[in-house]
C-alpha atoms as a PDB file:
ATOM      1  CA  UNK A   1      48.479  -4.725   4.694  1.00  0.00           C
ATOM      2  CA  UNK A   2      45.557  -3.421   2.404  1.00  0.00           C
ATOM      3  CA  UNK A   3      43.095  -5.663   0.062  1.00  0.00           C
ATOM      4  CA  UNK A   4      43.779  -3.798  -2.926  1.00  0.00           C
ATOM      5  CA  UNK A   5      40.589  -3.844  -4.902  1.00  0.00           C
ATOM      6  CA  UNK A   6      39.842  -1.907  -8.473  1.00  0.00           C
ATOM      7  CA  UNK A   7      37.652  -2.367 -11.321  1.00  0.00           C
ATOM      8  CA  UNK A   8      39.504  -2.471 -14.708  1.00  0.00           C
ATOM      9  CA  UNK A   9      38.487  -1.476 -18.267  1.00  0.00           C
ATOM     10  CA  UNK A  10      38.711  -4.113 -21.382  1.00  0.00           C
ATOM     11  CA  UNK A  11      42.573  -5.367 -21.902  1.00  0.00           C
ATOM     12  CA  UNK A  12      43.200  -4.031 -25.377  1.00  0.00           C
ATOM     13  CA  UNK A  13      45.505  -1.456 -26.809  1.00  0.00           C
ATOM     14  CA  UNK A  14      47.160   1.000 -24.940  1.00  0.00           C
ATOM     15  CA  UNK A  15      44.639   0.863 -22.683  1.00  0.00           C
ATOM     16  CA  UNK A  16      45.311  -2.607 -21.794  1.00  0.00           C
ATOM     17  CA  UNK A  17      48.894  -2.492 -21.389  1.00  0.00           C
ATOM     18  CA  UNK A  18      49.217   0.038 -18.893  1.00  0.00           C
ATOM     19  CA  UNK A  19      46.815  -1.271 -16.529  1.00  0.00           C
ATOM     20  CA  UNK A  20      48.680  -4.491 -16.828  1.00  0.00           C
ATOM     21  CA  UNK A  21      52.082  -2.238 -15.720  1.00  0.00           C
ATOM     22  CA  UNK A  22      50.011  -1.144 -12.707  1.00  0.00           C
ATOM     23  CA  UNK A  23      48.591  -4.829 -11.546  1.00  0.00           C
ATOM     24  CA  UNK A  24      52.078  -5.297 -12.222  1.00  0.00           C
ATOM     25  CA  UNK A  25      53.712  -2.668  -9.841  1.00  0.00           C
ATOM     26  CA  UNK A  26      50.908  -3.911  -6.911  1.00  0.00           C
ATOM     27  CA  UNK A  27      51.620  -7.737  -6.976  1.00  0.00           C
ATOM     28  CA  UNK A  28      55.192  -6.596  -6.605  1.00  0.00           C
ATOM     29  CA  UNK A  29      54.263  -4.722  -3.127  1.00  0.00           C
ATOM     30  CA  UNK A  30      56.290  -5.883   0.015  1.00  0.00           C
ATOM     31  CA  UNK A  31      54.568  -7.416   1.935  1.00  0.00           C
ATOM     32  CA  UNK A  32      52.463  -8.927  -0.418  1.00  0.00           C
ATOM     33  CA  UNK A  33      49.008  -7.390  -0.880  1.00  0.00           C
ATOM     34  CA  UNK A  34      45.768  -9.394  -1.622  1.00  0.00           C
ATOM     35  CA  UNK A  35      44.355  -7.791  -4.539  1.00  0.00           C
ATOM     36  CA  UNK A  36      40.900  -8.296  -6.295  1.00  0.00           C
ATOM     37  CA  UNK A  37      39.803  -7.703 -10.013  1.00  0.00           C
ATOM     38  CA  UNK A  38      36.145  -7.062 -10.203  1.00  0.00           C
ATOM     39  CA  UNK A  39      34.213  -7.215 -13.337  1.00  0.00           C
ATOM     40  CA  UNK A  40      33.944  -9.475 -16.665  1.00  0.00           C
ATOM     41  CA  UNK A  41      35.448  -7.250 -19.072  1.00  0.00           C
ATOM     42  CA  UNK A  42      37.582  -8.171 -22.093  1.00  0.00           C
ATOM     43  CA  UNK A  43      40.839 -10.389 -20.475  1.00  0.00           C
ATOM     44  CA  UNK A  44      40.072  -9.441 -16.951  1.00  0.00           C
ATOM     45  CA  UNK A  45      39.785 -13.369 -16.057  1.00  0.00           C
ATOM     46  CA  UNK A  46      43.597 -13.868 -17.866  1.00  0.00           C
ATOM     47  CA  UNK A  47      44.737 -11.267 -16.648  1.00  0.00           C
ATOM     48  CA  UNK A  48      43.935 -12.560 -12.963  1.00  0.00           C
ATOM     49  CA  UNK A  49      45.077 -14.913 -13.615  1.00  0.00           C
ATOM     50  CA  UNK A  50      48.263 -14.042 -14.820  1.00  0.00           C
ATOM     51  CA  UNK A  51      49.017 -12.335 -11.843  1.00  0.00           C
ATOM     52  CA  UNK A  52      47.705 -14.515  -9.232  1.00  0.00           C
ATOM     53  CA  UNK A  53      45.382 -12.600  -8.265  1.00  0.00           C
ATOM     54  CA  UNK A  54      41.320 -12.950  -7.494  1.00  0.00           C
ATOM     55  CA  UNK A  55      39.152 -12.561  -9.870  1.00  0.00           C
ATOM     56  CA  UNK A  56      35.386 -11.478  -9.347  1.00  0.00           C
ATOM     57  CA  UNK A  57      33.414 -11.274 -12.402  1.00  0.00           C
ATOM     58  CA  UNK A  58      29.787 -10.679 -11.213  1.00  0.00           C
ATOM     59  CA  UNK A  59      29.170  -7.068 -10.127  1.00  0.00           C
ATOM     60  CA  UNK A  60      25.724  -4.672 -10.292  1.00  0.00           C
ATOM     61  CA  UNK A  61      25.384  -1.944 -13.137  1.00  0.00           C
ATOM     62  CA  UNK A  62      23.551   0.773 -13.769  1.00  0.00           C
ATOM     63  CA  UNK A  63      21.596   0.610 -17.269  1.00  0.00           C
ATOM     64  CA  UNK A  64      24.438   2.159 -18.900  1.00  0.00           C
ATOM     65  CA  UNK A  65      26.020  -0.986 -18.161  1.00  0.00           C
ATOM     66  CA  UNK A  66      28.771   1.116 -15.750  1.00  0.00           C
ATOM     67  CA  UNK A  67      29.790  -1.038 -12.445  1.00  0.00           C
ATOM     68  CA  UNK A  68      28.448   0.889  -9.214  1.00  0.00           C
ATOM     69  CA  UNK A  69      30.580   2.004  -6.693  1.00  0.00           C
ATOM     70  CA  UNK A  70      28.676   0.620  -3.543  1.00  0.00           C
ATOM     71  CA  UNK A  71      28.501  -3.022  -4.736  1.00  0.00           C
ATOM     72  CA  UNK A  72      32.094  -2.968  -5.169  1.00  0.00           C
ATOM     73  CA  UNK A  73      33.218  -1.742  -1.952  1.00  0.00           C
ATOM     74  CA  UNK A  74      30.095  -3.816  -0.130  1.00  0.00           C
ATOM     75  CA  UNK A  75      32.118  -7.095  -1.629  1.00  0.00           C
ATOM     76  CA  UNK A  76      35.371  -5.803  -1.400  1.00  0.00           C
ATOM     77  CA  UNK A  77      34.861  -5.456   2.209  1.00  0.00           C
ATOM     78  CA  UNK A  78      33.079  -8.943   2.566  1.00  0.00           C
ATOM     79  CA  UNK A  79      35.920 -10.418   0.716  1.00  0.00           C
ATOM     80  CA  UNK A  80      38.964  -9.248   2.197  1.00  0.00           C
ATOM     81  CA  UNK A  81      41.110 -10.508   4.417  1.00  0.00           C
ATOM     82  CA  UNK A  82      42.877  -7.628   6.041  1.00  0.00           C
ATOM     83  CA  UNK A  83      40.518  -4.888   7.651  1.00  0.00           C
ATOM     84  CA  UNK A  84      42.514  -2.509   5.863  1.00  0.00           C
ATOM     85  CA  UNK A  85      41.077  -1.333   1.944  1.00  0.00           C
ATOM     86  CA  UNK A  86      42.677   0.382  -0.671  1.00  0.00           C
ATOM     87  CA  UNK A  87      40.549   1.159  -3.869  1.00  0.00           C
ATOM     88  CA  UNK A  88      42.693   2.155  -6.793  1.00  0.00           C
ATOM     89  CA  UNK A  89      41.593   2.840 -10.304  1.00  0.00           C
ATOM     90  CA  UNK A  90      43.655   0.578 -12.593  1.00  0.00           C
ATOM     91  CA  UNK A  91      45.641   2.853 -14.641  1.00  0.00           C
ATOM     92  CA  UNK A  92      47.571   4.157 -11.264  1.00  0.00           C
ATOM     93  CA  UNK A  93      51.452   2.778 -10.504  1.00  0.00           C
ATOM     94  CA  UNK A  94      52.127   2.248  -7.103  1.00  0.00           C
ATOM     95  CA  UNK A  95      55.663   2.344  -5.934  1.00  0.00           C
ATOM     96  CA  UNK A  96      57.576   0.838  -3.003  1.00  0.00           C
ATOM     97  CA  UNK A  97      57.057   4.078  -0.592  1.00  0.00           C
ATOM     98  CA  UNK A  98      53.312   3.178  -0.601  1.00  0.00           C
ATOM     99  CA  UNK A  99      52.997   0.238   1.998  1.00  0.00           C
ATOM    100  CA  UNK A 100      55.662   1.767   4.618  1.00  0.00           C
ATOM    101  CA  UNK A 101      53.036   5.102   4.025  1.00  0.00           C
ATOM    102  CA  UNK A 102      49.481   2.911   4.974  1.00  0.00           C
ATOM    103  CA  UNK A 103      51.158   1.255   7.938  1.00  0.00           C
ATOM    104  CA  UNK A 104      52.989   4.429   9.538  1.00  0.00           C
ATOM    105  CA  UNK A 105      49.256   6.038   9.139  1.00  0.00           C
ATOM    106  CA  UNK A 106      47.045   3.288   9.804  1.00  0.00           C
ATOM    107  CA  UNK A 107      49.474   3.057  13.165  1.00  0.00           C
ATOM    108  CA  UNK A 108      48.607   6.853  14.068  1.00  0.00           C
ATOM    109  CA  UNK A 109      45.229   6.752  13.612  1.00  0.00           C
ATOM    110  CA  UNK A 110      42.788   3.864  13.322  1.00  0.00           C
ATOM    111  CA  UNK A 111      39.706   6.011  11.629  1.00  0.00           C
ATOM    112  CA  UNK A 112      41.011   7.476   8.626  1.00  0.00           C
ATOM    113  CA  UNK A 113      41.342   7.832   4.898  1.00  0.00           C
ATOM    114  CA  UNK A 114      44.596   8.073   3.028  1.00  0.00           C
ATOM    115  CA  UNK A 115      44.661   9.915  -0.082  1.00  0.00           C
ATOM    116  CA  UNK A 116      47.223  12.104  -2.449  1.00  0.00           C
ATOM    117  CA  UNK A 117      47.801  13.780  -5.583  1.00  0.00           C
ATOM    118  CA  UNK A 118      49.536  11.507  -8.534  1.00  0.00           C
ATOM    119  CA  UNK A 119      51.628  12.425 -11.548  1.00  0.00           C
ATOM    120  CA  UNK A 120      50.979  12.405 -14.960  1.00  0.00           C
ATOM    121  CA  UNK A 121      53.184  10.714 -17.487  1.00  0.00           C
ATOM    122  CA  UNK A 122      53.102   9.162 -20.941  1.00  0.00           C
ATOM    123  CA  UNK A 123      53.761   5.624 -20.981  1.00  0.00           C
ATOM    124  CA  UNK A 124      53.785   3.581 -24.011  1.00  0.00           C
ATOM    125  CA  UNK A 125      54.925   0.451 -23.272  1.00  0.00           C
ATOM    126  CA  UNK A 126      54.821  -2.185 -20.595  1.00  0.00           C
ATOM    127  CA  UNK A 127      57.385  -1.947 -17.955  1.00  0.00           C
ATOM    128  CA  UNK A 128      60.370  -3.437 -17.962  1.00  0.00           C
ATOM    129  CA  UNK A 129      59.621  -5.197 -14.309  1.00  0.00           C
ATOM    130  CA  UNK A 130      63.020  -7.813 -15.099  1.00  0.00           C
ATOM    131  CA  UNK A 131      65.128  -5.063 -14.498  1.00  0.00           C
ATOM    132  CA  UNK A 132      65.893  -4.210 -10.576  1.00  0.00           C
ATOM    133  CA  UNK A 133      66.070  -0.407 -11.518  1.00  0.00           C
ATOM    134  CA  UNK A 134      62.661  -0.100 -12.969  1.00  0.00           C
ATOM    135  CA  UNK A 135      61.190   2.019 -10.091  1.00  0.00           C
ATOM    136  CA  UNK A 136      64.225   3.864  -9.939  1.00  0.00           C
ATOM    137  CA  UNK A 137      63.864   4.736 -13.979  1.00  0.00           C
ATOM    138  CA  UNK A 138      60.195   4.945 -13.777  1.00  0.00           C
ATOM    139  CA  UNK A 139      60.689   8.051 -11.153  1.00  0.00           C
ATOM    140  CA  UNK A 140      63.348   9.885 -12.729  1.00  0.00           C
ATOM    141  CA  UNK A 141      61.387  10.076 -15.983  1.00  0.00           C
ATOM    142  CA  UNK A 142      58.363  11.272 -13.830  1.00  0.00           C
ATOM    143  CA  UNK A 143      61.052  14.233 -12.361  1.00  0.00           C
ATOM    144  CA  UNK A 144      61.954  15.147 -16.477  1.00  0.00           C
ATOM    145  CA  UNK A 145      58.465  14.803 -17.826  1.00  0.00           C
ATOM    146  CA  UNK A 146      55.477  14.089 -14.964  1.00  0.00           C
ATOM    147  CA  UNK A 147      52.879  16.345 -14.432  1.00  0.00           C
ATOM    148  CA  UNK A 148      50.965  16.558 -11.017  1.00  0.00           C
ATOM    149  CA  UNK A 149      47.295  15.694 -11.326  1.00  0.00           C
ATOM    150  CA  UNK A 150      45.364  18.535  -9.042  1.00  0.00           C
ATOM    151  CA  UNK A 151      44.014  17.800  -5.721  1.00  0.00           C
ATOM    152  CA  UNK A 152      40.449  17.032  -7.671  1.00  0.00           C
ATOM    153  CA  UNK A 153      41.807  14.068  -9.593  1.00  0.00           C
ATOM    154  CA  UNK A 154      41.941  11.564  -6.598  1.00  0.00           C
ATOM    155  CA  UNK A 155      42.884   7.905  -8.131  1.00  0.00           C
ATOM    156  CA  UNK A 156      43.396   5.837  -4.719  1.00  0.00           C
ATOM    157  CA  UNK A 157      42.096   5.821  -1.273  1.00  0.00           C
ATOM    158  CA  UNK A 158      43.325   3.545   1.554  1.00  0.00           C
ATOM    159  CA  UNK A 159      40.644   3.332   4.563  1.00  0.00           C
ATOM    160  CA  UNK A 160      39.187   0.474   6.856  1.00  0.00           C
ATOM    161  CA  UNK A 161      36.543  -1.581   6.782  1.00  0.00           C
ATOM    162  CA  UNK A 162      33.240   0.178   8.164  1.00  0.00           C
ATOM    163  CA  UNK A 163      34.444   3.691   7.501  1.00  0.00           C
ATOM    164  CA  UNK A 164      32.135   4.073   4.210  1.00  0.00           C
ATOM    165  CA  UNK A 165      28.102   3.008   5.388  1.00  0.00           C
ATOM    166  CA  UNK A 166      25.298   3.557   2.722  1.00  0.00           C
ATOM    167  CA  UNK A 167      26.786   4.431  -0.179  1.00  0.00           C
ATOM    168  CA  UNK A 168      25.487   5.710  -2.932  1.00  0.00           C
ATOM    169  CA  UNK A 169      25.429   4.051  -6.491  1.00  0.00           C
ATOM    170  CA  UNK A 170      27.601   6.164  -7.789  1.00  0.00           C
ATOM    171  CA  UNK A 171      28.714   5.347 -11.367  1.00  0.00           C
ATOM    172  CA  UNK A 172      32.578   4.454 -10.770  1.00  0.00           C
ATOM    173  CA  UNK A 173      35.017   5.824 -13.409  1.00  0.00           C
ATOM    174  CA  UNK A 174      32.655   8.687 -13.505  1.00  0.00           C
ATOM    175  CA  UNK A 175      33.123  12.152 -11.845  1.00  0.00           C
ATOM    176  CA  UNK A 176      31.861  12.934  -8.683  1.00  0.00           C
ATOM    177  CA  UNK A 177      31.857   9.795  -6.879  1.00  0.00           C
ATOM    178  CA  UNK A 178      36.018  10.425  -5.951  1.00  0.00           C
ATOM    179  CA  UNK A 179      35.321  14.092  -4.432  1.00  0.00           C
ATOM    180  CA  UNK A 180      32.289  12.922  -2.124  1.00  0.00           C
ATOM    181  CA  UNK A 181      34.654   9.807  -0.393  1.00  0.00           C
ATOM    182  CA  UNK A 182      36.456  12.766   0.860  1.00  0.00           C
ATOM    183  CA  UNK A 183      33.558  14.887   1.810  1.00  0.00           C
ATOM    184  CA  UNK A 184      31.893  11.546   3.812  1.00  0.00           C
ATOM    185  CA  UNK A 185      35.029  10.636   5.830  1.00  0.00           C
ATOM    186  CA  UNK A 186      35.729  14.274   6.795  1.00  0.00           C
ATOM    187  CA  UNK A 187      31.302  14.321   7.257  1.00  0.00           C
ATOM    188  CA  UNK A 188      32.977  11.008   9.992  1.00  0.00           C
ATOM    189  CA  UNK A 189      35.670  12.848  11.344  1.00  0.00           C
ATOM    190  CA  UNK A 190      38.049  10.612   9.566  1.00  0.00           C
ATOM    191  CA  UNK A 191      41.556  11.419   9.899  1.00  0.00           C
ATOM    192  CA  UNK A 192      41.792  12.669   5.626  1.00  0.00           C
ATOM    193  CA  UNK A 193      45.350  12.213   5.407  1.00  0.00           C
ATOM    194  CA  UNK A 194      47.303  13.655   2.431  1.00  0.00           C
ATOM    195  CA  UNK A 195      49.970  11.558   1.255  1.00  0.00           C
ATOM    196  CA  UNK A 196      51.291  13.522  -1.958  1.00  0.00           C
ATOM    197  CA  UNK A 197      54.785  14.463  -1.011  1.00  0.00           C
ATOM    198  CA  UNK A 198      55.538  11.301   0.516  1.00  0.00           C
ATOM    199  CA  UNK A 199      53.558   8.505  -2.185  1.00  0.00           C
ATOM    200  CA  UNK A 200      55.350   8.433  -5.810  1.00  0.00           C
ATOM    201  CA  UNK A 201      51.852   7.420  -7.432  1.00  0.00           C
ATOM    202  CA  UNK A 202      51.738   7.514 -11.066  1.00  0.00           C
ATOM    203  CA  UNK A 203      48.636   7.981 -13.550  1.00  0.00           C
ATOM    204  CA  UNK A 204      49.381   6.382 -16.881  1.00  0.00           C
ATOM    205  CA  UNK A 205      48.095   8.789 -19.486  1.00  0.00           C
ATOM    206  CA  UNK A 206      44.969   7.166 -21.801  1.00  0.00           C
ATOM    207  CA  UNK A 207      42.679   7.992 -24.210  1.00  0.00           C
ATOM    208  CA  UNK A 208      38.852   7.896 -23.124  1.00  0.00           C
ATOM    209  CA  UNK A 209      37.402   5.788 -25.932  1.00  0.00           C
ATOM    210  CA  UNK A 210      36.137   3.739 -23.937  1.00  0.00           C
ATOM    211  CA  UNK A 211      33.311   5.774 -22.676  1.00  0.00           C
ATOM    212  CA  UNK A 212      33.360   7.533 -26.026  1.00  0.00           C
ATOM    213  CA  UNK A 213      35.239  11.205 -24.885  1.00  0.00           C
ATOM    214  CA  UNK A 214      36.290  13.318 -22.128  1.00  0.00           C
ATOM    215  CA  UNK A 215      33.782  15.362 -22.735  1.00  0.00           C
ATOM    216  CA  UNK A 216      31.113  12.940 -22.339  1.00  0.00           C
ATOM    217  CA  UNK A 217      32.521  11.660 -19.113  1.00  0.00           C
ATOM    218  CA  UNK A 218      32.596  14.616 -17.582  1.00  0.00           C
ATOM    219  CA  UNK A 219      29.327  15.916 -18.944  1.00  0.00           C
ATOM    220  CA  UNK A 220      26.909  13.443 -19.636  1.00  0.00           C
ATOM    221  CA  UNK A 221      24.059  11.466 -18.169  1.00  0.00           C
ATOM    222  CA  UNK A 222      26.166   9.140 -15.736  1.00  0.00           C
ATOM    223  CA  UNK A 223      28.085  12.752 -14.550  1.00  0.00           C
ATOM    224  CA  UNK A 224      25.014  14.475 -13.951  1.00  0.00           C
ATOM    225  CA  UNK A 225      23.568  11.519 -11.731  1.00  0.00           C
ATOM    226  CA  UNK A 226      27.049  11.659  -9.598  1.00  0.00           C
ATOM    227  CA  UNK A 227      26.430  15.034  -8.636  1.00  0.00           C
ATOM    228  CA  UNK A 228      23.036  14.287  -7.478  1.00  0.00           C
ATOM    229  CA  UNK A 229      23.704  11.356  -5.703  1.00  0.00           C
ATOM    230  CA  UNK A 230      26.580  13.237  -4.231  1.00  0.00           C
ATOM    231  CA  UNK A 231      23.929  16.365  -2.910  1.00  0.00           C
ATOM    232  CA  UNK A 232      25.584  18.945  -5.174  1.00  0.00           C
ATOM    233  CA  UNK A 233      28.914  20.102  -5.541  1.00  0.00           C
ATOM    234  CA  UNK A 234      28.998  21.526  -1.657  1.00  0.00           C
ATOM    235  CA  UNK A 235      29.565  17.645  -1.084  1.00  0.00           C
ATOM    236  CA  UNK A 236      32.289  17.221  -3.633  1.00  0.00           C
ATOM    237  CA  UNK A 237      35.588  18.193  -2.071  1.00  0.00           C
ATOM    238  CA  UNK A 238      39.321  17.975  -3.173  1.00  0.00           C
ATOM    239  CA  UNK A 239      42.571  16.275  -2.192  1.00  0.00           C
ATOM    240  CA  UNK A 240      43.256  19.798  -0.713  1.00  0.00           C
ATOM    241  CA  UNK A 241      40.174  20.021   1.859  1.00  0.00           C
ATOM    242  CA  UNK A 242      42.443  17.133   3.799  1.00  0.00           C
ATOM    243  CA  UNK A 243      42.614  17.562   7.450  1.00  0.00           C
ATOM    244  CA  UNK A 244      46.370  16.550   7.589  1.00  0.00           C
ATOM    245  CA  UNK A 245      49.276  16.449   5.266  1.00  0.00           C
ATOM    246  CA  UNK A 246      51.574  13.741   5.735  1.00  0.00           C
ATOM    247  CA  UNK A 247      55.226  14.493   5.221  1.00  0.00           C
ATOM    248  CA  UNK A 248      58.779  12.540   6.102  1.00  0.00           C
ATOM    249  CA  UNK A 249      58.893  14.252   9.449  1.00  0.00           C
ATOM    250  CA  UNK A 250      55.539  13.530  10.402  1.00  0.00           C
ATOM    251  CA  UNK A 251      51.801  14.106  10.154  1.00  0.00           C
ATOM    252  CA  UNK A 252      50.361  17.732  10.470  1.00  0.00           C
ATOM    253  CA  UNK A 253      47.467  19.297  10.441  1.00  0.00           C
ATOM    254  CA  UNK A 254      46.715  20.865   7.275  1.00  0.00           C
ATOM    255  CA  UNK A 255      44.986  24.198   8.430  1.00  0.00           C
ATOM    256  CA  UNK A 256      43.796  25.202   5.303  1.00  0.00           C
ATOM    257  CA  UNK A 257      41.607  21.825   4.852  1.00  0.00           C
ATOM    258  CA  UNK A 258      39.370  23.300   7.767  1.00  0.00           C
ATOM    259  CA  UNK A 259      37.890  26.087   4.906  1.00  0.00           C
ATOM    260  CA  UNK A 260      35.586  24.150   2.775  1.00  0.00           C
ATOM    261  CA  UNK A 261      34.759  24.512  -0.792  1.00  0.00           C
ATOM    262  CA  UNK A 262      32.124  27.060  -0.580  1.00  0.00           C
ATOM    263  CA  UNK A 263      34.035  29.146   2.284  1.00  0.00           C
ATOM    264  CA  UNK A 264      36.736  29.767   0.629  1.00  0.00           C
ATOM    265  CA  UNK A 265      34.770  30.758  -2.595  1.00  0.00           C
ATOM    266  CA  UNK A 266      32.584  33.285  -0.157  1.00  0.00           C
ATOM    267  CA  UNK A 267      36.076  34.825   1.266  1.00  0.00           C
ATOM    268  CA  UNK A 268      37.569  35.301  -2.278  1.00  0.00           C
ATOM    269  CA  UNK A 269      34.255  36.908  -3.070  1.00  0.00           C
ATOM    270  CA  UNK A 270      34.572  39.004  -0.484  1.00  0.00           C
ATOM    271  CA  UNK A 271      38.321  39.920  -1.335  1.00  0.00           C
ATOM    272  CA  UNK A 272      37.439  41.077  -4.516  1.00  0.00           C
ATOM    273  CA  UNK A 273      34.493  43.395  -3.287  1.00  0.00           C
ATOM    274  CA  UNK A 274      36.618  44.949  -0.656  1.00  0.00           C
ATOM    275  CA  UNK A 275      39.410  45.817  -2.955  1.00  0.00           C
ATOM    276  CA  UNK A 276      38.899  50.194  -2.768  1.00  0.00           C
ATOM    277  CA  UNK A 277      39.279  49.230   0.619  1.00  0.00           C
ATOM    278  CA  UNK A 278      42.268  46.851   1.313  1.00  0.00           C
ATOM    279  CA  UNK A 279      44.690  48.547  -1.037  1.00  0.00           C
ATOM    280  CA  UNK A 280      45.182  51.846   1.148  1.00  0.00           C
ATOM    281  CA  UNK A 281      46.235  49.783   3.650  1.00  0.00           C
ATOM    282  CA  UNK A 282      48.696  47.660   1.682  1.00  0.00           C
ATOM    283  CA  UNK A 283      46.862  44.651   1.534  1.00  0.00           C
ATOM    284  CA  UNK A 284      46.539  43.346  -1.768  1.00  0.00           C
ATOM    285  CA  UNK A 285      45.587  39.975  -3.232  1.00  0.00           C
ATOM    286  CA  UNK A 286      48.754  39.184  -4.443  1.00  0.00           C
ATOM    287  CA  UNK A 287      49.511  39.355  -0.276  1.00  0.00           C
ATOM    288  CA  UNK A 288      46.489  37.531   0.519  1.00  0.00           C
ATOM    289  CA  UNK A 289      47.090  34.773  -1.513  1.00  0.00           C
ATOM    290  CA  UNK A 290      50.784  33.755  -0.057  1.00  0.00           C
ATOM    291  CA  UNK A 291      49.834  33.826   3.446  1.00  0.00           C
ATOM    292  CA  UNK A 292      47.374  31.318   2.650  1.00  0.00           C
ATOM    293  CA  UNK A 293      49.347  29.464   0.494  1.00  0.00           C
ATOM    294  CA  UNK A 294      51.482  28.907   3.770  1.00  0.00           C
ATOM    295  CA  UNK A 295      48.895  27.269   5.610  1.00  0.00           C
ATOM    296  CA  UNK A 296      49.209  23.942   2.980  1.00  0.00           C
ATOM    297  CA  UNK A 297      52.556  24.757   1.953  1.00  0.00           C
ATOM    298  CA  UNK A 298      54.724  21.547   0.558  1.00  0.00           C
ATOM    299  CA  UNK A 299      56.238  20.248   3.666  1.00  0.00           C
END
């Protein structure tokens, strides 16, 4: 089963607790999972502790003092002991639907990635893991108050070793750096798998503090150097350019993953120019729009 790997942020607060309720919801995998904590910050090494689970402190920055993305998958790959990966960000929940998931697609298809959409929820406190129901609880109150991320937040990715080769330093926790892994496997002809109707991932809601906004994550210097890195935004592509969608009666292709970014953003151009002369004929947007919508409909 996968080496989980992820790079947490300082335990304290908020912050702290709910990446302790997901390290708490991966040790508690079946079959067990190795899993690897890189980085020194605040009550990382306790935390590993903890858990029983292995801690690596020393990992390359950039000057901003953010870890980069190909020095932790290089030693997440030299470490583990499985040839299967899985690097999560460390505010994401993972259920017990997740490891039957990797091994029914790592069985299909030996090249691939394995990604999907999460929910959004509000969690305060740390989970009650003492109680047998607490997946149970965890997913009904995602079904009364959860919110699905979008195909361009993508907070886990499940591959094997040697898919990823020269990767750039991307800036992890930054943007960019997510939407290229999908662009470089499908650049491979990975297998991109979309797992969203079939994983019950959950993102733990946080502040961002602690690189000092939203706003600045998404828009400052370490953002900016993503997209270069990544070649521009034609590089950057969403859960939604998948080339399969995984659902409980099997894999299929996902047709409408063939259309990249920028192709579908020329056709909708083109829509809209040729409106004078599609509505004589009956065809309208409104049309348009649900036969596509058919093509990556929820399974």
């Amino acid at each position: 089963m996968p080496t989980i790997f992820a790079f947490p942020k300082p335990f304290r607060g908020h912050i702290g607790t709910i990446q302790r309720n997901a390290i708490g919801s991966w040790v508690r995998l079946n079959p067990q999972c190795e899993i690897f904590l890189f980085g020194d910050e605040e009550g990382a090494a306790a935390v590993a502790k903890e858990f029983a689970v292995r801690h690596i402190p020393e990992i390359t920055r950039n000057g901003f003092g953010t870890p980069l993305l190909d020095e932790v998958f290089k030693k997440a790959e030299q470490l583990a002991s499985d040839p299967l990966l899985c690097y999560v960000n460390c505010d994401i929940i993972l259920g017990s639907d997740f490891i039957p998931t990797v091994r029914r697609v790592s069985q299909w298809k030996p090249h691939f990635l394995l990604v999907g959409e999460c929910w959004n929820l509000d969690v305060e406190e740390s989970l009650a893991f003492d109680r047998p129901s607490w997946e149970e609880d965890l997913k009904t109150l995602v079904q009364q108050k959860g919110k699905r991320r979008g195909p361009n937040a993508i907070d886990y990715f499940v591959f094997p070793s040697g898919l990823y080769q020269d990767l750039p330093p991307f800036a992890l926790g930054r943007p960019r750096f997510d939407n290229w892994l999908i662009w470089k496997a499908r650049n491979v002809e990975a297998a991109v798998v979309d797992a969203t109707h079939v994983v019950s991932a959950i993102h733990q809601n946080h502040d961002y503090s602690h690189v000092g906004s939203k706003e600045l994550m998404h828009g400052g210097e370490e953002a900016r150097r993503n997209l270069e890195l990544a070649g521009g935004n034609r590089h950057c592509w969403s859960i939604a350019e998948a080339s399969h969608k995984l659902c409980r009666a099997g894999i299929r292709r996902n047709w409408g993953g063939h259309f990249t970014p920028e192709t579908k953003a020329q056709f909708w151009r083109v829509m809209k120019l040729t409106r004078s002369l599609r509505h004589p004929m009956g065809l309208k947007m409104e049309t348009v729009r649900r036969f596509t919508a058919l093509l990556g409909r929820k399974p």
